[in-house]
N, C-alpha and C. Protein backbone atom coordinates (compact mmCIF):
# COMPACT_ATOMS: atom_id res chain seq x y z
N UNK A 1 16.69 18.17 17.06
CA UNK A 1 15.72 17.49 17.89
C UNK A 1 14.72 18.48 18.46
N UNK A 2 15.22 20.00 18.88
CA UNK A 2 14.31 20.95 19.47
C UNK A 2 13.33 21.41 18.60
N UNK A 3 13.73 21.14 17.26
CA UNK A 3 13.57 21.66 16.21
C UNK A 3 11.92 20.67 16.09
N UNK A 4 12.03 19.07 15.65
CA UNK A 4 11.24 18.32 15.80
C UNK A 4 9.88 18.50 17.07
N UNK A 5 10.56 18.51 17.73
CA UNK A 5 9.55 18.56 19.37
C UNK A 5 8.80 19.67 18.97
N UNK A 6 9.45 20.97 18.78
CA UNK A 6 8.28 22.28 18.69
C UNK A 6 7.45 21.89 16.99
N UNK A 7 8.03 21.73 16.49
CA UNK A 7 6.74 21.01 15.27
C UNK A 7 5.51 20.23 15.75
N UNK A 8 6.28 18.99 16.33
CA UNK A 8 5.30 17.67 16.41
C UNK A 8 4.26 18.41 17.37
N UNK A 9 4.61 19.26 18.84
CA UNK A 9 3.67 20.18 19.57
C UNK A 9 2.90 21.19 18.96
N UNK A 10 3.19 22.04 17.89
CA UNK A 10 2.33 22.90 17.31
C UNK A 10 1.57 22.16 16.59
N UNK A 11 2.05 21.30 15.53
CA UNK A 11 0.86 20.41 14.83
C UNK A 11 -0.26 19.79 15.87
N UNK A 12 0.32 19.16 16.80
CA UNK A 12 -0.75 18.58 17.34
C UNK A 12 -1.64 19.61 18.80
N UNK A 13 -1.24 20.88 18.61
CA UNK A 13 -1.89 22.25 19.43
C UNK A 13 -2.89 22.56 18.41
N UNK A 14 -2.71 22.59 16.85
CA UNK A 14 -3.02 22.77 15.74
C UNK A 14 -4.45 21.83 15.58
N UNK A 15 -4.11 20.32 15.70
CA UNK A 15 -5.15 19.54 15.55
C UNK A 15 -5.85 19.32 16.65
N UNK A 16 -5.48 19.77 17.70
CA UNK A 16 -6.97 20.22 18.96
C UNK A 16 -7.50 21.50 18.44
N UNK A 17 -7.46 22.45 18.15
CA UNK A 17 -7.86 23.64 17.82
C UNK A 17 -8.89 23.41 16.98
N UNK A 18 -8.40 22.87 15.64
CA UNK A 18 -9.60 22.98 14.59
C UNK A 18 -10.67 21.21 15.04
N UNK A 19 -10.47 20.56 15.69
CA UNK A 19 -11.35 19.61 16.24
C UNK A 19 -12.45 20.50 17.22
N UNK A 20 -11.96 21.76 17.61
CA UNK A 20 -13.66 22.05 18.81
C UNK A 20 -14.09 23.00 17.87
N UNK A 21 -15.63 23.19 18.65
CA UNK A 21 -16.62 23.47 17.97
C UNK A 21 -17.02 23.42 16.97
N UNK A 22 -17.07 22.53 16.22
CA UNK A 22 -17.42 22.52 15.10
C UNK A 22 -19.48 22.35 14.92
N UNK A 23 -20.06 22.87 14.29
CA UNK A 23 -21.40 23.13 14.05
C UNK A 23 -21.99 21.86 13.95
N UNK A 24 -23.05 21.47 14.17
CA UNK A 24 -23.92 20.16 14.73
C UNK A 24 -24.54 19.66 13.16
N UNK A 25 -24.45 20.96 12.38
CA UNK A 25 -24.96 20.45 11.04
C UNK A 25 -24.16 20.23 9.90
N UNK A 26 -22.80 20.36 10.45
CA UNK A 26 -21.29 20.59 9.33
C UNK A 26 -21.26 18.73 9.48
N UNK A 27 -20.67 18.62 8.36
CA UNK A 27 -20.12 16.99 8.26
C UNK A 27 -18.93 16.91 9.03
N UNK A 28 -18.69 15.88 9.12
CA UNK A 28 -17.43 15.26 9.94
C UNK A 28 -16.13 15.72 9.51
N UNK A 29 -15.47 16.44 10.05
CA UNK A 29 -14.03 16.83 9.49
C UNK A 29 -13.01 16.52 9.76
N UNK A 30 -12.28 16.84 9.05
CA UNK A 30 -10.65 15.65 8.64
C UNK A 30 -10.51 16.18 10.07
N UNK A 31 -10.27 16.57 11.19
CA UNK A 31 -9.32 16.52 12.57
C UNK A 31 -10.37 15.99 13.72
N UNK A 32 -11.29 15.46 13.55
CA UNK A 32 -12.72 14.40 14.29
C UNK A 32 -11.98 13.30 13.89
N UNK A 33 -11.77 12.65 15.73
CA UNK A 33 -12.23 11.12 15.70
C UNK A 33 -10.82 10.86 15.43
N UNK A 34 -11.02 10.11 14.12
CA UNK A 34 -9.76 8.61 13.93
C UNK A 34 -8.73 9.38 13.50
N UNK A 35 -8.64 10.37 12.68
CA UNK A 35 -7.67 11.24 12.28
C UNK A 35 -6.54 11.57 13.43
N UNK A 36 -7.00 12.72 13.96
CA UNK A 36 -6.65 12.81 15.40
C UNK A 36 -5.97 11.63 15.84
N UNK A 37 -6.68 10.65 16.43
CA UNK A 37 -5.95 9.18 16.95
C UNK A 37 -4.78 9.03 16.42
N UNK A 38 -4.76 9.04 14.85
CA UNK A 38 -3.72 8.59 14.35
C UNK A 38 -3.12 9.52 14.48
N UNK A 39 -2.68 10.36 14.14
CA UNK A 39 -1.82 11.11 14.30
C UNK A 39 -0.98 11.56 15.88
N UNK A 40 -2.10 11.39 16.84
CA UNK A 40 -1.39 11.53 18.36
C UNK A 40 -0.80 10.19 18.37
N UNK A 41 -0.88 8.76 17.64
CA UNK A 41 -0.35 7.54 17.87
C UNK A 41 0.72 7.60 17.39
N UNK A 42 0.39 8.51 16.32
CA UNK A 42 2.40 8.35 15.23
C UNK A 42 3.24 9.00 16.06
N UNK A 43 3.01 9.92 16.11
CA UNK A 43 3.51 10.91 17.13
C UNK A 43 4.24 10.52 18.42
N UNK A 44 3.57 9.67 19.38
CA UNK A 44 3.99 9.20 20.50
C UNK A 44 4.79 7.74 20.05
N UNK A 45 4.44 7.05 19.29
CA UNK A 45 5.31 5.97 18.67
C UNK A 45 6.37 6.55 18.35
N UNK A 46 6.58 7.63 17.15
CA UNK A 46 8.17 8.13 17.23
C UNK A 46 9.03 8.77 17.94
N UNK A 47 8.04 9.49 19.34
CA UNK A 47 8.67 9.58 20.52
C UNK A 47 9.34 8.59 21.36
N UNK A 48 8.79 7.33 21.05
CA UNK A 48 8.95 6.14 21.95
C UNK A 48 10.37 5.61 21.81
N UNK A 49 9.71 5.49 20.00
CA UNK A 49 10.96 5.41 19.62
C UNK A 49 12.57 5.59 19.51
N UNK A 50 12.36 7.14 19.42
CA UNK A 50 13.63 8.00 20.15
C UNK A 50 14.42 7.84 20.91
N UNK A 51 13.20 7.59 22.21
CA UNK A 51 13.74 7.42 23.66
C UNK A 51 14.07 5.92 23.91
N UNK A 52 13.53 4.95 23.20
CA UNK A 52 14.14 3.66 23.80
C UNK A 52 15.65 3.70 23.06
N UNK A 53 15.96 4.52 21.91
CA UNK A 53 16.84 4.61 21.27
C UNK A 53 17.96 4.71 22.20
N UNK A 54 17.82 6.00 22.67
CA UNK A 54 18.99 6.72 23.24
C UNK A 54 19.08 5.99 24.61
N UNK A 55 17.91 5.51 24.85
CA UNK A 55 17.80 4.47 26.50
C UNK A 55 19.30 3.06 26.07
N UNK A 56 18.99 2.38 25.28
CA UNK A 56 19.70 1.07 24.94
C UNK A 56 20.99 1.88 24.72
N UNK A 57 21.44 2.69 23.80
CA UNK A 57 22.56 3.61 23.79
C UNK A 57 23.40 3.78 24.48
N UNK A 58 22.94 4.49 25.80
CA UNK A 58 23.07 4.54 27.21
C UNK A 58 23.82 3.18 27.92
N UNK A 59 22.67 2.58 27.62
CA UNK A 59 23.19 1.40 28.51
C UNK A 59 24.12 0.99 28.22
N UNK A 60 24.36 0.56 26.86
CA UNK A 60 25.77 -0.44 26.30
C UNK A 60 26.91 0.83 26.24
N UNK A 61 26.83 1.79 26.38
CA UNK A 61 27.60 2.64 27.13
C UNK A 61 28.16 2.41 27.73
N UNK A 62 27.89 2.27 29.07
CA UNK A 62 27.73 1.76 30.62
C UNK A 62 28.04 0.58 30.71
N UNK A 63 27.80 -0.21 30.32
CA UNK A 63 28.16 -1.64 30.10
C UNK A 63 29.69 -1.74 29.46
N UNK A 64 29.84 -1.05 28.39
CA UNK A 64 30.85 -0.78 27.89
C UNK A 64 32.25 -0.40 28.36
N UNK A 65 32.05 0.64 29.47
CA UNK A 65 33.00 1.36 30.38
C UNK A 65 33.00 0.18 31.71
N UNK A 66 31.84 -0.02 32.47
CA UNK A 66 32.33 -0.93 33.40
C UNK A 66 30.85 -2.02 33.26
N UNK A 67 32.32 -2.99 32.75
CA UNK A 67 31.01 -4.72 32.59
C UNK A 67 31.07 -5.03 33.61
N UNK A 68 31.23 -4.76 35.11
CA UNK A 68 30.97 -5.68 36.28
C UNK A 68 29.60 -5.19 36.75
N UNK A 69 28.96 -3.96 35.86
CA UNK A 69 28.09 -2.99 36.59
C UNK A 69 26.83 -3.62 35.56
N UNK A 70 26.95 -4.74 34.58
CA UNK A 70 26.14 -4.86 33.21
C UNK A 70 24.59 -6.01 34.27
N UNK A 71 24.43 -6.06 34.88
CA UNK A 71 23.60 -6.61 35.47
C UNK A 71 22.59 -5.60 35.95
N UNK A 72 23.34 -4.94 36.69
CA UNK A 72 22.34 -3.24 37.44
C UNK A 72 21.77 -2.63 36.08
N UNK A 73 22.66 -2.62 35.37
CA UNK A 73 22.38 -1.29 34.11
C UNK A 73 21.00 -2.38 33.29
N UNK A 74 21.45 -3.38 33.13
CA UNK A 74 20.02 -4.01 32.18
C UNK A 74 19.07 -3.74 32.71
N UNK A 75 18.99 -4.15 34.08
CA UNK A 75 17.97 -4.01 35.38
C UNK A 75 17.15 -2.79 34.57
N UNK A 76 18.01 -1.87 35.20
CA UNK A 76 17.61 -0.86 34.94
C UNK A 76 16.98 0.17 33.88
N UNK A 77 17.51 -0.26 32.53
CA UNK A 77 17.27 -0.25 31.44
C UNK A 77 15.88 -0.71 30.95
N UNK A 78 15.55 -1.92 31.16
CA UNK A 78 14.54 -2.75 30.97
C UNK A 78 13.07 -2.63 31.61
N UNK A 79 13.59 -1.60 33.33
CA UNK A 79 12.31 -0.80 33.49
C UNK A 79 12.21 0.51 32.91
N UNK A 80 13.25 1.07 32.53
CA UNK A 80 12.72 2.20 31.96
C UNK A 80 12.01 1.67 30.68
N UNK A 81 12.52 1.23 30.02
CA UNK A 81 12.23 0.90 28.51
C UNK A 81 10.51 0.64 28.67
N UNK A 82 10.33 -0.13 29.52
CA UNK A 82 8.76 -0.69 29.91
C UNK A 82 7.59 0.53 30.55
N UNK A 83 8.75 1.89 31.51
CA UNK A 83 8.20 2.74 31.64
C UNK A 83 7.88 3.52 30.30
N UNK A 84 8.99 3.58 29.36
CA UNK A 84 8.57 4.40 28.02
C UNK A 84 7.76 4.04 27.39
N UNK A 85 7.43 2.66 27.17
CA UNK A 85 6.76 1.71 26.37
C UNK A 85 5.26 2.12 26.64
N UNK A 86 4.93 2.33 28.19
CA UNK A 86 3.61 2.23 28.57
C UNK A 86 2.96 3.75 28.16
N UNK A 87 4.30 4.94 28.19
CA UNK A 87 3.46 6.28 27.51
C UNK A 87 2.41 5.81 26.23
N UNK A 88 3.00 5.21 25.31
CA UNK A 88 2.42 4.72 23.65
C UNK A 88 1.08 3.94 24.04
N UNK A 89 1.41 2.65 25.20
CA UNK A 89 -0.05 2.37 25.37
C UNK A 89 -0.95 3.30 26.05
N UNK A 90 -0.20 4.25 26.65
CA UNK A 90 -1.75 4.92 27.18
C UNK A 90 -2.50 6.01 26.28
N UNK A 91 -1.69 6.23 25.07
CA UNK A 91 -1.90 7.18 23.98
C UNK A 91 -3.01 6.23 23.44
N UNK A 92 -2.81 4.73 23.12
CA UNK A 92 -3.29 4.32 22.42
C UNK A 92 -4.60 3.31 22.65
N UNK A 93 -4.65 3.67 24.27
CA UNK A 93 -5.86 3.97 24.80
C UNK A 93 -7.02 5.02 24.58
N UNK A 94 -6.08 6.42 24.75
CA UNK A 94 -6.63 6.97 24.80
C UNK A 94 -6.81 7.28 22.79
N UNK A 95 -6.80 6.55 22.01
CA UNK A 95 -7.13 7.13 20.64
C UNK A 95 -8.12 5.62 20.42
N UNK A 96 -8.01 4.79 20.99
CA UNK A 96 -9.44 3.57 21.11
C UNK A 96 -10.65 4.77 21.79
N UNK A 97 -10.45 5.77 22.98
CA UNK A 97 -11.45 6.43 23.38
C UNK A 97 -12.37 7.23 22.39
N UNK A 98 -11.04 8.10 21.42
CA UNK A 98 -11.82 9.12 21.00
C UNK A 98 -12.59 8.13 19.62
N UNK A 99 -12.10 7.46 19.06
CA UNK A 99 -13.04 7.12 17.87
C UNK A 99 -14.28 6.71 18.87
């Protein structure tokens, strides 16, 4: 997993880098714009992913060991899940910005 994280961060340290400065008379290059987007969207989608993973995991865990507690834990579960959820929309805000 540490392994993943320092990839997905250098690639995308990688694709801010070659996106600046680029010359006013050069054509549009593959890390401009929608490229970029997509790729910070995949990115944070399979982060999301991950984490609602190991979130639901968790819970039926918990649920698992003590069901009198399975009311709190959904509770609870269901805002995080909505807190994780909203990282992806604000990525995917912010990749409606850059195109």
């Amino acid at each position: 997993m540490k392994k993943f994280l320092t990839t997905a961060f250098l690639f995308t340290l990688a694709a801010v880098a070659f996106a600046q400065g680029a010359p006013a008379a050069a054509t549009k290059s593959l890390f401009e714009g929608q490229f970029t987007a997509h790729i910070a969207l995949a990115i944070a989608a399979a982060g999301c992913g991950l984490a609602q993973g190991k979130a639901v995991v968790a819970a039926c865990e918990g649920v698992a060991r003590n069901p009198q507690a399975a009311g709190n834990i959904r509770t609870t579960m269901i805002i995080g899940l909505a807190l994780i959820e909203a990282l992806v929309i604000y990525v995917l805000v912010a990749a409606f910005a850059i195109k």
